[in-house]
C-alpha atoms as a PDB file:
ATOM      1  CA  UNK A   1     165.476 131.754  88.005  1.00  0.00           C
ATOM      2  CA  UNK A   2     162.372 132.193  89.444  1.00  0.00           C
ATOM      3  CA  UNK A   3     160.938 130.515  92.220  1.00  0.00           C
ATOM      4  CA  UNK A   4     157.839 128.561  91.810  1.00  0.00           C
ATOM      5  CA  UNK A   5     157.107 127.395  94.811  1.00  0.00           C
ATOM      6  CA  UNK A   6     153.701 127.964  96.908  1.00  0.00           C
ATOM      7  CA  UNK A   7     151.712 128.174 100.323  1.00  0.00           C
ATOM      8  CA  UNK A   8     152.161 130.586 103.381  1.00  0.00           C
ATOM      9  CA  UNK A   9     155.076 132.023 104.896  1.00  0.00           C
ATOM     10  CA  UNK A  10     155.792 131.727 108.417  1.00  0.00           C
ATOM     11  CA  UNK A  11     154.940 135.322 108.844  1.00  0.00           C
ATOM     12  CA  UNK A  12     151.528 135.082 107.544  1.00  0.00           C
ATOM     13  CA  UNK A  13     151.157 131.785 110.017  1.00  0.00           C
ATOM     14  CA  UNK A  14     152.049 133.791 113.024  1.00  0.00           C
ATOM     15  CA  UNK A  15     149.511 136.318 111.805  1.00  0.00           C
ATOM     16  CA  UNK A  16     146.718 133.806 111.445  1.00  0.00           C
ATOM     17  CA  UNK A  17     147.586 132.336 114.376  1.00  0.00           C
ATOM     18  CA  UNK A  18     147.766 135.589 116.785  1.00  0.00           C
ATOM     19  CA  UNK A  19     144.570 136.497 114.928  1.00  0.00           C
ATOM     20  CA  UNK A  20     142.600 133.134 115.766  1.00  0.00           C
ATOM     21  CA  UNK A  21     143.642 133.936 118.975  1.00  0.00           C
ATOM     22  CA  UNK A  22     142.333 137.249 119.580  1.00  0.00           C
ATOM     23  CA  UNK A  23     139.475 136.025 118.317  1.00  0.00           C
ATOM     24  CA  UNK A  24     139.302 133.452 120.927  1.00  0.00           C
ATOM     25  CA  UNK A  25     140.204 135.913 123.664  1.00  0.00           C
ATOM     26  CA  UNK A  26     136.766 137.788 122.916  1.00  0.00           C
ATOM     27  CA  UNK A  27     134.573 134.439 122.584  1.00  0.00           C
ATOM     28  CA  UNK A  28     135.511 132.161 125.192  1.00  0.00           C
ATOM     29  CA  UNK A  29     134.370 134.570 127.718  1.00  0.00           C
ATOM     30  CA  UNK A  30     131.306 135.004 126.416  1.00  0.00           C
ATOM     31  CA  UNK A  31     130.225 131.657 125.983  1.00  0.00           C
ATOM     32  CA  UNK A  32     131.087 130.423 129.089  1.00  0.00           C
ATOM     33  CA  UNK A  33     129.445 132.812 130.409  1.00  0.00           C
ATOM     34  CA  UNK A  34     126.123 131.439 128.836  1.00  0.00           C
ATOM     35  CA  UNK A  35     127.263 128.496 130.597  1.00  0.00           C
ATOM     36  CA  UNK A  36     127.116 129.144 133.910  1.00  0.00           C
ATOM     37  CA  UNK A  37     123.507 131.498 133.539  1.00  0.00           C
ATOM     38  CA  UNK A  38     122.055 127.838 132.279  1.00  0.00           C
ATOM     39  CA  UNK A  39     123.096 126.591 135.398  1.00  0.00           C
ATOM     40  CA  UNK A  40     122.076 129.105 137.625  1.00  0.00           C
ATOM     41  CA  UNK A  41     118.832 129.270 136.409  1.00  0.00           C
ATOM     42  CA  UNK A  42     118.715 125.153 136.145  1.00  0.00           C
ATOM     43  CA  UNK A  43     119.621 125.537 140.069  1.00  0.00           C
ATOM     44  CA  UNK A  44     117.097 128.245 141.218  1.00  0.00           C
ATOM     45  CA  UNK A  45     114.411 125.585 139.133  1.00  0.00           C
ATOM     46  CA  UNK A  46     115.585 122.921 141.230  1.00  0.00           C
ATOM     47  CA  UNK A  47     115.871 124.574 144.325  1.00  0.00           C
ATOM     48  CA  UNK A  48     111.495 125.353 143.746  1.00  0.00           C
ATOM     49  CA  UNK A  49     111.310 121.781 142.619  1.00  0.00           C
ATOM     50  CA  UNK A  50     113.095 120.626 145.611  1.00  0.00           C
ATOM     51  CA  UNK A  51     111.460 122.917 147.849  1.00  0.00           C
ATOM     52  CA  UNK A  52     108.260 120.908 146.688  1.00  0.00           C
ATOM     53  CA  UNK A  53     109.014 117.833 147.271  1.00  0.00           C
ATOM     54  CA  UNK A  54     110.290 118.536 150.873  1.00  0.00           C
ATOM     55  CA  UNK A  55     107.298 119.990 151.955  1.00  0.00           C
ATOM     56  CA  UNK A  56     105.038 116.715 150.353  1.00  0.00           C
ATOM     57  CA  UNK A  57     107.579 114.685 152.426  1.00  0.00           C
ATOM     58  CA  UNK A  58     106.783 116.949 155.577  1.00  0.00           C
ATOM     59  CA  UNK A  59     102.841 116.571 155.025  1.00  0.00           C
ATOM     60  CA  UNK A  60     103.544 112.460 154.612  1.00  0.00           C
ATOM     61  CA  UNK A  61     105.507 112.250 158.080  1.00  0.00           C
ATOM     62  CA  UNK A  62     104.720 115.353 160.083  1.00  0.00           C
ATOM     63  CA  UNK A  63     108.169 116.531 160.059  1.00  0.00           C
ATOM     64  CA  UNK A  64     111.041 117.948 157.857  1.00  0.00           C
ATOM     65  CA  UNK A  65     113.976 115.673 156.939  1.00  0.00           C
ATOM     66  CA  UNK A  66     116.622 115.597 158.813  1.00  0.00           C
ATOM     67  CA  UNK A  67     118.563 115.569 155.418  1.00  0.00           C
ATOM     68  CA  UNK A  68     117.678 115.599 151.881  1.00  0.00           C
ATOM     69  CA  UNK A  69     118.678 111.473 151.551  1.00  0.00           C
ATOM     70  CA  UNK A  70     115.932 111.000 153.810  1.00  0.00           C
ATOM     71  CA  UNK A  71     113.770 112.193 150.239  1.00  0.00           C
ATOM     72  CA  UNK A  72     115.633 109.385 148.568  1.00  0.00           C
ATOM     73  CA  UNK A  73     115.811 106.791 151.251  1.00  0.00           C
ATOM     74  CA  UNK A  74     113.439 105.882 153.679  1.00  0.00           C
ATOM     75  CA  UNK A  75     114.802 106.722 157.412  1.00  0.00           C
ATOM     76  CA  UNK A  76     114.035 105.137 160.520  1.00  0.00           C
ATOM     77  CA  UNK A  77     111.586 107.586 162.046  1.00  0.00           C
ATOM     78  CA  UNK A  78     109.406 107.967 159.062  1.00  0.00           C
ATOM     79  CA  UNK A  79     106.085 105.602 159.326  1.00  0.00           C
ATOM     80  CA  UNK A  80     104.454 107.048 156.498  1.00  0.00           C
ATOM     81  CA  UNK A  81     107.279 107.424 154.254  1.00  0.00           C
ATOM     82  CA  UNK A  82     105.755 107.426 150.751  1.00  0.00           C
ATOM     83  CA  UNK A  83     108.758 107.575 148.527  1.00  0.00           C
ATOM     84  CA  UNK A  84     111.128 107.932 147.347  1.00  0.00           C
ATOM     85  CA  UNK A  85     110.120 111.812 146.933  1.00  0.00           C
ATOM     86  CA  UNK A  86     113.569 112.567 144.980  1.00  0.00           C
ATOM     87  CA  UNK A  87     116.331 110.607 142.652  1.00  0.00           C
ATOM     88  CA  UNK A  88     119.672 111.192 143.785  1.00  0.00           C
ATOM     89  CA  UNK A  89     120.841 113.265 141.304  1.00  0.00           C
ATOM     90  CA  UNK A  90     117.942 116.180 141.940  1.00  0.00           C
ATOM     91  CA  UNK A  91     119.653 116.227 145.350  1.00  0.00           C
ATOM     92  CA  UNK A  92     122.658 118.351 143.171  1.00  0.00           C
ATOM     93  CA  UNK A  93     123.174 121.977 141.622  1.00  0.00           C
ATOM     94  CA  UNK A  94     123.713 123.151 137.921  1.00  0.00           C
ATOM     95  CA  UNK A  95     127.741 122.478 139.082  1.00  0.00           C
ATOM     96  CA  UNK A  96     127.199 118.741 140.116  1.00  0.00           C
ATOM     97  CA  UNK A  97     127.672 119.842 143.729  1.00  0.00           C
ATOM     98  CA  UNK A  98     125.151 118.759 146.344  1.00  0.00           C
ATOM     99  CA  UNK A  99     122.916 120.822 147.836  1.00  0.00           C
ATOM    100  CA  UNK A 100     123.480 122.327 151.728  1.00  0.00           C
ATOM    101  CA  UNK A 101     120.230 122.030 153.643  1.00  0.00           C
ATOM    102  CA  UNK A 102     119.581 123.155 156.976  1.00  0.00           C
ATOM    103  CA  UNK A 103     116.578 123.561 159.467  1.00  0.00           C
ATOM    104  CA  UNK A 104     115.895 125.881 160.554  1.00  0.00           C
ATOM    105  CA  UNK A 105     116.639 128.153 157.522  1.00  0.00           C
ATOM    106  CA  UNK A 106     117.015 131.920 158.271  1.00  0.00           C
ATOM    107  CA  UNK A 107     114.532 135.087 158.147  1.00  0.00           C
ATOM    108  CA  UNK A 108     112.373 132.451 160.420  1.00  0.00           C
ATOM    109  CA  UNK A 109     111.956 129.940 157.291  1.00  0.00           C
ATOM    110  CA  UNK A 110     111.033 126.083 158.492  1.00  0.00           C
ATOM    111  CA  UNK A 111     114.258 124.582 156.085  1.00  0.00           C
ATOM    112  CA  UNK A 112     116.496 126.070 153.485  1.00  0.00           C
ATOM    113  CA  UNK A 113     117.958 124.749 150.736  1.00  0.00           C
ATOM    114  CA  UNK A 114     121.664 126.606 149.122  1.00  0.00           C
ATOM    115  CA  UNK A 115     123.815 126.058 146.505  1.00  0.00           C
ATOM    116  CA  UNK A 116     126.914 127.995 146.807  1.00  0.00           C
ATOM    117  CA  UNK A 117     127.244 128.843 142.701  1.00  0.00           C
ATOM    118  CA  UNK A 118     129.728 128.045 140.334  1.00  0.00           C
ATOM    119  CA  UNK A 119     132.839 128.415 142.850  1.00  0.00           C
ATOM    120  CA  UNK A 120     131.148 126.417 145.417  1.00  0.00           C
ATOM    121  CA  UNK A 121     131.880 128.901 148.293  1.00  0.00           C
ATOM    122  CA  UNK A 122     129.781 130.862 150.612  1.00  0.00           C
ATOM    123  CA  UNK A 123     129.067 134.809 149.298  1.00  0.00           C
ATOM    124  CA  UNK A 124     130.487 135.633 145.383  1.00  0.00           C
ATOM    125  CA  UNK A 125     128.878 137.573 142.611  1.00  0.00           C
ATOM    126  CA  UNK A 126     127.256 136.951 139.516  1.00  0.00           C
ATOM    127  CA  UNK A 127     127.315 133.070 138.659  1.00  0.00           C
ATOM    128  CA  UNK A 128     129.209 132.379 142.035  1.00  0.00           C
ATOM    129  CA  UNK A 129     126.560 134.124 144.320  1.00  0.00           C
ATOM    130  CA  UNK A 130     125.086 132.073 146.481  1.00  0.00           C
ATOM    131  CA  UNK A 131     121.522 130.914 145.808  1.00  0.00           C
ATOM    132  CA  UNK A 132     118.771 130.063 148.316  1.00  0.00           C
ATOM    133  CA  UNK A 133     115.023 129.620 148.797  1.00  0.00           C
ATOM    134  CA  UNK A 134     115.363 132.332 150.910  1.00  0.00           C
ATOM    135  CA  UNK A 135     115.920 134.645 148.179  1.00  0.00           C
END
């Protein structure tokens, strides 16, 4: 008697499957990748944008912000406050992390504005170097 039944052996599943997953191995990597340049180059946009709208904040009040909420709320010492200069959420990187500001910045800048990348830590390469107006 001959058998008449159909559909794939488990052999030829395991194949498929290992298959499917080499594939995987080769793509994943690669896309994510795309990932992460979109949001380094959406931060080093913001960080210009930003830059901008600190320095129409300085010309308002005749001094830098102490801290980038002072672009979104109005603090104490500003008279001529003439915000709000940012929304909240430009005050973040392509990661969702907030931006570190300081002034003084280095190489004798007035302010500077970081975002530490995708592994939010100080230093890294590629999508987890650091990126700054100073740059």
């Amino acid at each position: 008697m001959k058998s008449t039944q159909t559909g794939f052996s488990l052999v030829e599943m395991i194949a498929v499957i290992l298959l499917l997953g080499i594939i995987a191995g080769f793509v994943a990597p690669a896309i994510f990748g795309k990932v992460d340049q979109g949001r380094w180059n959406a931060t080093k946009s913001s960080i210009k944008s930003l830059g901008t709208k600190i320095e129409t904040y300085a010309m308002d009040n005749g001094t830098l912000p102490e801290s980038l909420e002072d672009l979104t709320n109005k603090p104490g010492n500003a008279d001529n406050w003439n915000g709000p200069y940012a929304r909240p959420s430009e005050l973040k990187d392509g990661w969702d992390k907030p931006f570190s500001y300081r002034t003084p910045g280095e190489n004798g800048l007035d302010y500077e504005l970081i975002s530490y990348g995708a592994d939010n830590q100080p230093g890294g390469e590629k999508w987890k170097k650091d990126i700054s107006n100073a740059d």
